[in-house]
Protein backbone atom coordinates (compact mmCIF):
# COMPACT_ATOMS: atom_id res chain seq x y z
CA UNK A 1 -20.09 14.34 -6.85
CA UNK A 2 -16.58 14.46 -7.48
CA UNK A 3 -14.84 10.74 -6.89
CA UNK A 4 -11.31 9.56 -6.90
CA UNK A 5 -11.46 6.15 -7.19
CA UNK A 6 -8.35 3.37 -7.23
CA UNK A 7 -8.66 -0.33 -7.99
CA UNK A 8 -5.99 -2.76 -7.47
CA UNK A 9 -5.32 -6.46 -8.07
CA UNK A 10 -1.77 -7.55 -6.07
CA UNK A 11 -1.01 -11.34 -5.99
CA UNK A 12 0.01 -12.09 -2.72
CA UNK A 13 2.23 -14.89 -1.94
CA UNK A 14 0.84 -17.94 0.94
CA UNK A 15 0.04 -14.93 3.90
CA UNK A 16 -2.54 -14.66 7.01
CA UNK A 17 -2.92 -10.38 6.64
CA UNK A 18 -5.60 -10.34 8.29
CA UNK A 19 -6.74 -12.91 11.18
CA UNK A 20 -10.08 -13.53 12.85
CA UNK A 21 -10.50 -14.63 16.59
CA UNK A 22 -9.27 -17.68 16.24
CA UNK A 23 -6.36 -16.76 14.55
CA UNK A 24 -7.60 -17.99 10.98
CA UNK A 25 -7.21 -15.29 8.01
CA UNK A 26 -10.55 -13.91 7.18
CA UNK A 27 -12.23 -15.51 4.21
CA UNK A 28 -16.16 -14.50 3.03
CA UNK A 29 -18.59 -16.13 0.51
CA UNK A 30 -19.27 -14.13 -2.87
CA UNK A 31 -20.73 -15.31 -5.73
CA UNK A 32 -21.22 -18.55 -4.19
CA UNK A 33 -17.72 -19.69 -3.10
CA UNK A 34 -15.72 -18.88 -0.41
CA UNK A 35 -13.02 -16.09 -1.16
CA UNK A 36 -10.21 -15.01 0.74
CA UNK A 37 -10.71 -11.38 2.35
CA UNK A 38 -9.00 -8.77 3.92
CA UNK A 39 -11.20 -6.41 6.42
CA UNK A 40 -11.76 -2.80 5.19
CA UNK A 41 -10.55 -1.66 8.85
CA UNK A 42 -7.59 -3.31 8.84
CA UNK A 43 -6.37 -1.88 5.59
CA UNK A 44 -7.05 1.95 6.44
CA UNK A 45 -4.97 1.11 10.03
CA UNK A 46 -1.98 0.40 7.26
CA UNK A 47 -2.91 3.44 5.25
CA UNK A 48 -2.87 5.61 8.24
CA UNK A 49 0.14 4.46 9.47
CA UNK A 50 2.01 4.97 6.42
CA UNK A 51 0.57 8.61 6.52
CA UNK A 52 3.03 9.33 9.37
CA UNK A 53 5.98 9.22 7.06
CA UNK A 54 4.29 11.23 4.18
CA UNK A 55 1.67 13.98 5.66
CA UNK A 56 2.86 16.55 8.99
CA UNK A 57 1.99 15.53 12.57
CA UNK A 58 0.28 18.26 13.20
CA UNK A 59 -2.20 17.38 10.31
CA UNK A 60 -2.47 13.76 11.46
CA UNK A 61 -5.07 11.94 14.06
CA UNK A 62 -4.63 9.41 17.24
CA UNK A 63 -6.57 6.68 17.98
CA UNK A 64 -6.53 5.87 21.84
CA UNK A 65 -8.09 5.85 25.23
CA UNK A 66 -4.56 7.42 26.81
CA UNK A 67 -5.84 10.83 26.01
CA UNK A 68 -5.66 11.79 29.20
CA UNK A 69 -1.35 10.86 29.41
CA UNK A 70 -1.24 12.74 25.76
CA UNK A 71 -2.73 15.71 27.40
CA UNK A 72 -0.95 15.64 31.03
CA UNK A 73 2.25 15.62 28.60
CA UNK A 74 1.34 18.83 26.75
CA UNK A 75 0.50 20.67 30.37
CA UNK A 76 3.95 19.44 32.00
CA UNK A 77 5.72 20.71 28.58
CA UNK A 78 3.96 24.15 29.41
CA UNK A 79 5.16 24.14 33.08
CA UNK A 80 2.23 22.01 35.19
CA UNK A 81 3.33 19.88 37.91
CA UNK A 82 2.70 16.37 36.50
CA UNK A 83 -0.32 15.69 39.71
CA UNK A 84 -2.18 18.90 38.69
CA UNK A 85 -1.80 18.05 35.14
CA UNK A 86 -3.19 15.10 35.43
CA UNK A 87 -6.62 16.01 37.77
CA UNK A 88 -7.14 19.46 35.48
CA UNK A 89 -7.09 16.99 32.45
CA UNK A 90 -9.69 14.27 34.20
CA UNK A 91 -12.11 17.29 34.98
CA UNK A 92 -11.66 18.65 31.33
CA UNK A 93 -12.57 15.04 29.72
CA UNK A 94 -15.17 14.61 32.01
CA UNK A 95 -16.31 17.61 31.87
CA UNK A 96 -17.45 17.43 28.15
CA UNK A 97 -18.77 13.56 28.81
CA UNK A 98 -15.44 11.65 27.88
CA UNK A 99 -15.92 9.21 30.98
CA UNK A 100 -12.10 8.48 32.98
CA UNK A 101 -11.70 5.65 34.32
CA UNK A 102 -7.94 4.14 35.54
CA UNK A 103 -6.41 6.76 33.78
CA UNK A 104 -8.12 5.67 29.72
CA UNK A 105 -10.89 7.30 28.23
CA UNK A 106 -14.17 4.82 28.41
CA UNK A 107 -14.17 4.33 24.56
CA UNK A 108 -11.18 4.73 21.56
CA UNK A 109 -11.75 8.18 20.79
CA UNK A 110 -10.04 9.18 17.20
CA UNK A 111 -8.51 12.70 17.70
CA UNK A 112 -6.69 15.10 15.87
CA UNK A 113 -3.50 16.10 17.07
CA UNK A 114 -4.11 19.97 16.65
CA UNK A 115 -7.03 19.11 18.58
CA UNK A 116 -5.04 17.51 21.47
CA UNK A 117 -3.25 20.35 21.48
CA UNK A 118 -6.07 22.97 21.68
CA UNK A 119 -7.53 20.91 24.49
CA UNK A 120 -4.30 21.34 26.59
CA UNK A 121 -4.45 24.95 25.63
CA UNK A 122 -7.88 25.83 27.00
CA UNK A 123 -6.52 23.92 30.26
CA UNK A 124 -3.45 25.94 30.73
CA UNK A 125 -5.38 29.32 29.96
CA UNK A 126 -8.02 28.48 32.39
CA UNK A 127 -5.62 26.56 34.74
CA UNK A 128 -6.39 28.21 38.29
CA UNK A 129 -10.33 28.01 38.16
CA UNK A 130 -9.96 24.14 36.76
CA UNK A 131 -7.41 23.67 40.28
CA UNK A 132 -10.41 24.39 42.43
CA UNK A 133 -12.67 22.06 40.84
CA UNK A 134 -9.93 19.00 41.19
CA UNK A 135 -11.27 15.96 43.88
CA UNK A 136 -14.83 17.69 44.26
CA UNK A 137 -16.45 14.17 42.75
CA UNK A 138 -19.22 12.80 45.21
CA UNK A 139 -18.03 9.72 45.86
CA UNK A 140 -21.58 8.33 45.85
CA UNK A 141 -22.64 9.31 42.91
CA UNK A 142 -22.18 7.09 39.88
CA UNK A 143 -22.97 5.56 36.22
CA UNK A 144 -25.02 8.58 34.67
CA UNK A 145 -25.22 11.17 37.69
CA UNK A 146 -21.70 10.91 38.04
CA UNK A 147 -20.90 11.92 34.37
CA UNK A 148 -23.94 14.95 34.74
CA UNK A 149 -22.30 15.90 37.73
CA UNK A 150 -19.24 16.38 36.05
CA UNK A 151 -21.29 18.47 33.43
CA UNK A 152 -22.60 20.73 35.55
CA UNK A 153 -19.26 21.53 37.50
CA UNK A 154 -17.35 22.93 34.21
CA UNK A 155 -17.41 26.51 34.09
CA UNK A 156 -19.75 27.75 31.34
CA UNK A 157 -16.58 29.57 29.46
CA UNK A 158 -14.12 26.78 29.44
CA UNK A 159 -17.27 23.98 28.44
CA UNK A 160 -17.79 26.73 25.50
CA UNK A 161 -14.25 26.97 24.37
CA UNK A 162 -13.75 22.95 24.44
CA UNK A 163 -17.05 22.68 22.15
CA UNK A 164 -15.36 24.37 19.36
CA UNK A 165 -12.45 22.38 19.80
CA UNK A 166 -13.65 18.92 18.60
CA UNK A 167 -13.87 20.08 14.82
CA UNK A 168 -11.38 17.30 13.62
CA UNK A 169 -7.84 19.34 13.82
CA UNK A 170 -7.58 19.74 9.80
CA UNK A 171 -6.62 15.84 10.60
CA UNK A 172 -6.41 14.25 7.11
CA UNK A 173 -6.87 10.87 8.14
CA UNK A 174 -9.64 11.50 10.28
CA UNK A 175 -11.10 13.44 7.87
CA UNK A 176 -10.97 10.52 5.32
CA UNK A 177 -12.37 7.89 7.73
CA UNK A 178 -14.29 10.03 9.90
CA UNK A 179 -15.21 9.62 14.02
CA UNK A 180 -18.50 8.35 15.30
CA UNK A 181 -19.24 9.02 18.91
CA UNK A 182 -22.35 8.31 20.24
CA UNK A 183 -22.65 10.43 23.17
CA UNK A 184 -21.41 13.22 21.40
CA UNK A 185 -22.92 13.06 17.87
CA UNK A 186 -22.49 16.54 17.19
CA UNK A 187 -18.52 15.85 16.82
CA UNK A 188 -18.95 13.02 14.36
CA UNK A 189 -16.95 13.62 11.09
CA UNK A 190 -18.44 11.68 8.10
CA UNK A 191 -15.95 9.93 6.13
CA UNK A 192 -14.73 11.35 2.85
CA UNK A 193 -13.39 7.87 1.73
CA UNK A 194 -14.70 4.20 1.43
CA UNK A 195 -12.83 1.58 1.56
CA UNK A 196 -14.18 -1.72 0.52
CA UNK A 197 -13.10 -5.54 2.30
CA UNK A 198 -10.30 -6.91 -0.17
CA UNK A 199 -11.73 -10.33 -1.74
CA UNK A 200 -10.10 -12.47 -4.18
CA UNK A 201 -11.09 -13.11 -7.48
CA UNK A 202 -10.88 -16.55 -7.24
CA UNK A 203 -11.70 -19.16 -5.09
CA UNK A 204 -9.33 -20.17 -2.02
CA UNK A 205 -9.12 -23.02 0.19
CA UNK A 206 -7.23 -22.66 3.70
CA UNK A 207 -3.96 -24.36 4.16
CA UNK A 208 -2.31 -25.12 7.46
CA UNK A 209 1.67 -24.99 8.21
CA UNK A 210 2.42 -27.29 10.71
CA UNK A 211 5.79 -25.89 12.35
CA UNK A 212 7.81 -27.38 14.69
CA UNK A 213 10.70 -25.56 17.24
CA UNK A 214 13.67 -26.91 18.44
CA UNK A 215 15.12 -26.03 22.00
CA UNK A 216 18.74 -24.83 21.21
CA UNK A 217 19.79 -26.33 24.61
CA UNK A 218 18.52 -29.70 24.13
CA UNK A 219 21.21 -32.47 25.30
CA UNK A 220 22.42 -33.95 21.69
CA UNK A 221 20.65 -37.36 23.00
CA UNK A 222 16.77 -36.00 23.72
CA UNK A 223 14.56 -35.63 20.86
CA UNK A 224 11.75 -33.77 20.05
CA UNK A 225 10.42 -30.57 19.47
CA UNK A 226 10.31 -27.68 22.27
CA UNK A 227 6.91 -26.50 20.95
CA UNK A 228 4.86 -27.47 17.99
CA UNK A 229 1.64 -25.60 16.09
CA UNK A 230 0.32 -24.97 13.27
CA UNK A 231 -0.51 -21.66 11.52
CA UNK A 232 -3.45 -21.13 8.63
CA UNK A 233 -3.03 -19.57 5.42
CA UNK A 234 -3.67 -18.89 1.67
CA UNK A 235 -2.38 -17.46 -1.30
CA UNK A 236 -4.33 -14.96 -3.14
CA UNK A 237 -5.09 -12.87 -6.52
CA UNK A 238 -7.36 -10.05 -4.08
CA UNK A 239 -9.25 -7.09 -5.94
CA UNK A 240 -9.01 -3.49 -3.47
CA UNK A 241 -10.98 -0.87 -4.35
CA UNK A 242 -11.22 2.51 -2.33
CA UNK A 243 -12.95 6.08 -3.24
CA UNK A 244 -12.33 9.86 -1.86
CA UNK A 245 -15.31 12.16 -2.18
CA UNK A 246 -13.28 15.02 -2.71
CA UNK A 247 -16.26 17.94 -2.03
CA UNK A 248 -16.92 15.75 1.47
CA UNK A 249 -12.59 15.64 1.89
CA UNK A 250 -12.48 19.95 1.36
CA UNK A 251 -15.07 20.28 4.11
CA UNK A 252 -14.05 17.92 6.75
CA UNK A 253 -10.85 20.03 6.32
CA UNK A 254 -12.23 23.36 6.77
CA UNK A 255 -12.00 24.40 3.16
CA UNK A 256 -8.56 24.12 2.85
CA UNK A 257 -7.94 22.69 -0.75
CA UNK A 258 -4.30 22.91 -0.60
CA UNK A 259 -4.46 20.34 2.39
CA UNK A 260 -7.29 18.06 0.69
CA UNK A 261 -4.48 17.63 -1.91
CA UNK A 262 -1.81 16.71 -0.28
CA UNK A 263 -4.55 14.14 1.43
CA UNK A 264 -4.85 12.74 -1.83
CA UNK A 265 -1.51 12.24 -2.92
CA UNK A 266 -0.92 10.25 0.27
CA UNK A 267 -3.91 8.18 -0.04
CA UNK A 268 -3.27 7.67 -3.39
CA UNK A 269 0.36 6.41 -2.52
CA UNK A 270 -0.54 4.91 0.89
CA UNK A 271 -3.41 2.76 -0.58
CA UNK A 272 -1.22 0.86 -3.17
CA UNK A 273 1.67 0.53 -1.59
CA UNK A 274 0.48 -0.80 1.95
CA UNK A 275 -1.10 -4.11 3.15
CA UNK A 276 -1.97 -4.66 6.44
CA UNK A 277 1.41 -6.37 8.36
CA UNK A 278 -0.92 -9.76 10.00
CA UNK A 279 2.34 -12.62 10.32
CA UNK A 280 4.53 -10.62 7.87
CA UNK A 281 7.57 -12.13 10.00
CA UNK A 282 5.99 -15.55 9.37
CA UNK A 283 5.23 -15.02 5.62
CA UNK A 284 7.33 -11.98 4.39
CA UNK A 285 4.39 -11.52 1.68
CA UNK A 286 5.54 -8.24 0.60
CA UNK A 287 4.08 -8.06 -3.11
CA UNK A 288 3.33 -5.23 -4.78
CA UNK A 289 0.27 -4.80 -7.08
CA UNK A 290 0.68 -6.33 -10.21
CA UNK A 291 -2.52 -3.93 -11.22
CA UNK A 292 -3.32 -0.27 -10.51
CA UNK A 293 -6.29 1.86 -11.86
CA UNK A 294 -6.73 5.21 -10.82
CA UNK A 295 -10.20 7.18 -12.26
CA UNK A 296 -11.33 10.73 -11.50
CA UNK A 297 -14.96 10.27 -11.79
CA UNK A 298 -17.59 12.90 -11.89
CA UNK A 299 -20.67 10.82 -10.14
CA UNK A 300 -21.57 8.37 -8.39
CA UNK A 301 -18.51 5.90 -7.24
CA UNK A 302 -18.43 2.28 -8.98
CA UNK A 303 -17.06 -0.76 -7.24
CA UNK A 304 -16.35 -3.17 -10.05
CA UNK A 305 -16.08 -6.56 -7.64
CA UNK A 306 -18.83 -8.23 -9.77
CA UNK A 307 -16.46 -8.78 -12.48
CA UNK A 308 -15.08 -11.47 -10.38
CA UNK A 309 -18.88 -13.17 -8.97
CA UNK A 310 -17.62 -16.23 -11.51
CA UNK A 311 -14.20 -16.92 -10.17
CA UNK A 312 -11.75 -16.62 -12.06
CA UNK A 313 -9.49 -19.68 -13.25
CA UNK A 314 -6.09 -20.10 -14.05
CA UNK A 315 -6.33 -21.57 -18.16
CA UNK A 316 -4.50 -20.54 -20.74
CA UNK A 317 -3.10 -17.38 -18.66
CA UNK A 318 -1.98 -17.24 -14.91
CA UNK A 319 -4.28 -15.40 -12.67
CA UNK A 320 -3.35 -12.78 -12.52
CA UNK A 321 -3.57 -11.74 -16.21
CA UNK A 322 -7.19 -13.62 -16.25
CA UNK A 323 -7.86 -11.09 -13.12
CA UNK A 324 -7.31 -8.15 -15.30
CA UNK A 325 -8.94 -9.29 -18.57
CA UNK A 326 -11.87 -9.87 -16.45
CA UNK A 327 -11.64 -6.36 -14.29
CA UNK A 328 -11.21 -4.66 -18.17
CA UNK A 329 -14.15 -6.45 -19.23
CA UNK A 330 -16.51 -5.76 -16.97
CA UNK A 331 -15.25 -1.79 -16.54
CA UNK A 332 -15.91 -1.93 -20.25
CA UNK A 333 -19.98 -2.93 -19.79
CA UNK A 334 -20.42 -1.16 -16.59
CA UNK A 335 -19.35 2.26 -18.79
CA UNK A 336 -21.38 1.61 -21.60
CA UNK A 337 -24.52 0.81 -19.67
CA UNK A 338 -24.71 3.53 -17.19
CA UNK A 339 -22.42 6.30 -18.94
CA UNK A 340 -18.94 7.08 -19.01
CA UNK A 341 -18.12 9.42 -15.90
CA UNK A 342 -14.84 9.04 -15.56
CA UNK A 343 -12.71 12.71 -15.88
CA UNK A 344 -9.72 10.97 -15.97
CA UNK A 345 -7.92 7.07 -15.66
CA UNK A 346 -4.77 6.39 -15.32
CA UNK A 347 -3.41 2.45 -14.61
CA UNK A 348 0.01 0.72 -14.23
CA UNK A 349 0.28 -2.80 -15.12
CA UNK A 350 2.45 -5.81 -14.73
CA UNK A 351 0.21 -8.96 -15.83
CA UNK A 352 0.35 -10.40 -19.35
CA UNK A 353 -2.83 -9.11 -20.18
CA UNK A 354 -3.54 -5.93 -22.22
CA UNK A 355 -6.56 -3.89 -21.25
CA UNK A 356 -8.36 -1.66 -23.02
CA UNK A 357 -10.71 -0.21 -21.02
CA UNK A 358 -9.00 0.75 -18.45
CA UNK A 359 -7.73 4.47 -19.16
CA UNK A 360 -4.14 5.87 -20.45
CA UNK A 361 -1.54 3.70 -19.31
CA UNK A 362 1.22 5.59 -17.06
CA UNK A 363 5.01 4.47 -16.60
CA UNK A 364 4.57 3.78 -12.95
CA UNK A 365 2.98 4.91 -9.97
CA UNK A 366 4.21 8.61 -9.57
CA UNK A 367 3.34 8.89 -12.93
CA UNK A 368 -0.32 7.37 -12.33
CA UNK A 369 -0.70 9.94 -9.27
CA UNK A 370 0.33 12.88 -10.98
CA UNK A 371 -1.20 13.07 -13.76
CA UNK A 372 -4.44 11.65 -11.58
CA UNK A 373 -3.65 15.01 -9.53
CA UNK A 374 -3.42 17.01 -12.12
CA UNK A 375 -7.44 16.73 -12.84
CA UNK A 376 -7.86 17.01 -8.78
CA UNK A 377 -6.22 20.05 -8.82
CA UNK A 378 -8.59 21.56 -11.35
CA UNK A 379 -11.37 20.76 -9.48
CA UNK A 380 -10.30 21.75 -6.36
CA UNK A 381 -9.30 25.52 -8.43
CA UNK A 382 -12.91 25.39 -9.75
CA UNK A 383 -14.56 24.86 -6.43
């Protein structure tokens, strides 16, 4: 198996990133005390936005269940009249079991773009015959009959040409975090990356800013506040870790290594420099990481979290530094017990502390990613 791995430790000023139903930011227990977190899910939604200023469009994926507008747009750019765009679409979707209902798909449905695309294509080629089929529903038909009925209706050539369309588009995000439908299993796309739930390495206790607003048209002689609330929050040292399986990313993308790359380099880059946006207007906790590792390992991937199961406490360091003594540490056992399988490791650093375990140090984080790519690149050349 052939791993890129990154682990980061970013300090992040008083912040709510990442907020549960009621509005509280997400904390878990580990190690026996109660950490703050930050969800796996919500930190690939910032890495995958991010990836729309650094990968092509065409090479990207859409989350949604407006499908059907996406695809009524491509047919009225190729000439449909916007009504018969829209019913050749429903019968396409429904035709291959993607339920319609008030215009949204039944379920989020991640899509590649080029796959959008190839969907509208099969509709325009086949446009006529699909006409015909448009408002022949049986209104009393329902729940499952209504979707088999659908089905049945499609025209064996055009059902055959949409089955090879759901392949994933060469969509790199998609192909990183994969799609999981379960009435269509045989389109699910296993993930090529993991990405674990941010924790701190210390322990955190919830604070609560209680804010107060003042109505700008208030008569100078009434008092009060127009509105009043408060907002939860802490401050936190958090330890991210992520993997690519590199062999899984090449395949998901059709073989094309030159693509799996360029998927790298923008994970790479995406990963440390995003964090989800949760009351960023509120808190404006736009810190960097003041610690970035980046191996190349040939085996099995290694989260290193368990070098923070004893928090960590602020002593004769802050804690930050004491967050990367205790990362280099641990990395340092964990390699000497089970084998070094690391190709390559590369890290950036800001703390106080000096590690030694670590890898090579690099000037920043172009640096880091090159010379991380570098070793990718020979792989991907040898595969």
């Amino acid at each position: 198996m052939k791993v890129i791995e990154v682990h980061i430790l970013q300090n992040v000023a008083p912040a709510n990133l990442n907020r549960d139903d009621t509005g509280s930011p997400k904390s878990a227990m580990f190690g026996g005390y109660r950490r703050a977190r930050v969800s796996s899910q919500s930190q690939k939604r910032a890495v995958r936005e991010a990836f729309k200023g650094l990968l092509p469009q065409d090479n990207l994926a859409t989350r949604t269940k407006k499908l059907l507008g996406e695809l009524v747009g491509r047919l009225v750019e190729r000439g449909v009249a916007e009504p018969q765009a829209e019913g050749v679409a429903q019968v396409l979707l429904e035709g291959v079991g993607l339920g319609v209902k008030n215009k949204a798909t039944e379920y989020l449905l991640f899509i590649g773009n080029q796959e959008i695309d190839r969907i509208a294509e099969v509709a325009h080629d086949h446009l006529e015959e699909l006409l015909e089929l448009v408002g022949q529903d049986a209104e009393e038909e329902s729940g499952r009959k209504k979707k088999e009925a659908a089905k049945a209706k499609l025209p064996a050539e055009v059902k055959k040409e949409l089955e090879k369309v759901f392949d994933g588009g060469k969509a790199v995000d998609l192909a990183l975090f994969g799609r999981m439908l379960a009435d269509r299993p045989e389109w699910n796309v296993d993930a090529a990356s993991q990405v674990a739930h941010a924790i701190s390495t210390h322990k955190v206790d919830r604070e609560f800013d209680f804010y107060t607003a003042v109505d700008d048209l208030n008569p100078k002689e009434e008092t009060g506040a127009g509105m009043m609330g408060d907002v939860e929050y802490y401050s936190a040292t958090l330890y991210r870790y992520a993997n690519v399986n590199l062999e899984k990313l090449v395949e998901n993308l059709h073989g094309d290594k030159e693509l799996a790359a360029e998927g790298i380099r923008a994970f790479l880059r995406a990963f440390v420099e995003t964090l989800p946006s949760g009351k960023q207007n509120t808190f404006a906790a736009h810190n960097p990481p003041d610690f970035v590792a980046i191996f190349v390992r040939d085996g099995a991937p290694r989260n290193l979290a368990n070098a923070f199961v004893n928090p960590v406490w602020r002593s004769k360091t802050d804690l930050v530094s004491a967050s990367v003594e205790a990362l280099d540490s641990y990395a340092s056992k964990v390699e000497s017990v089970y084998g070094d399988t690391r190709a390559s490791a590369y890290y950036l650093n800001l703390s106080a502390a000096s590690p030694e375990n670590v890898g090579e140090a690099a000037d920043g984080l172009n640096e880091a990613i090159e010379s991380t790519m570098l070793h990718v690149e020979e792989w991907l050349e040898a595969m």
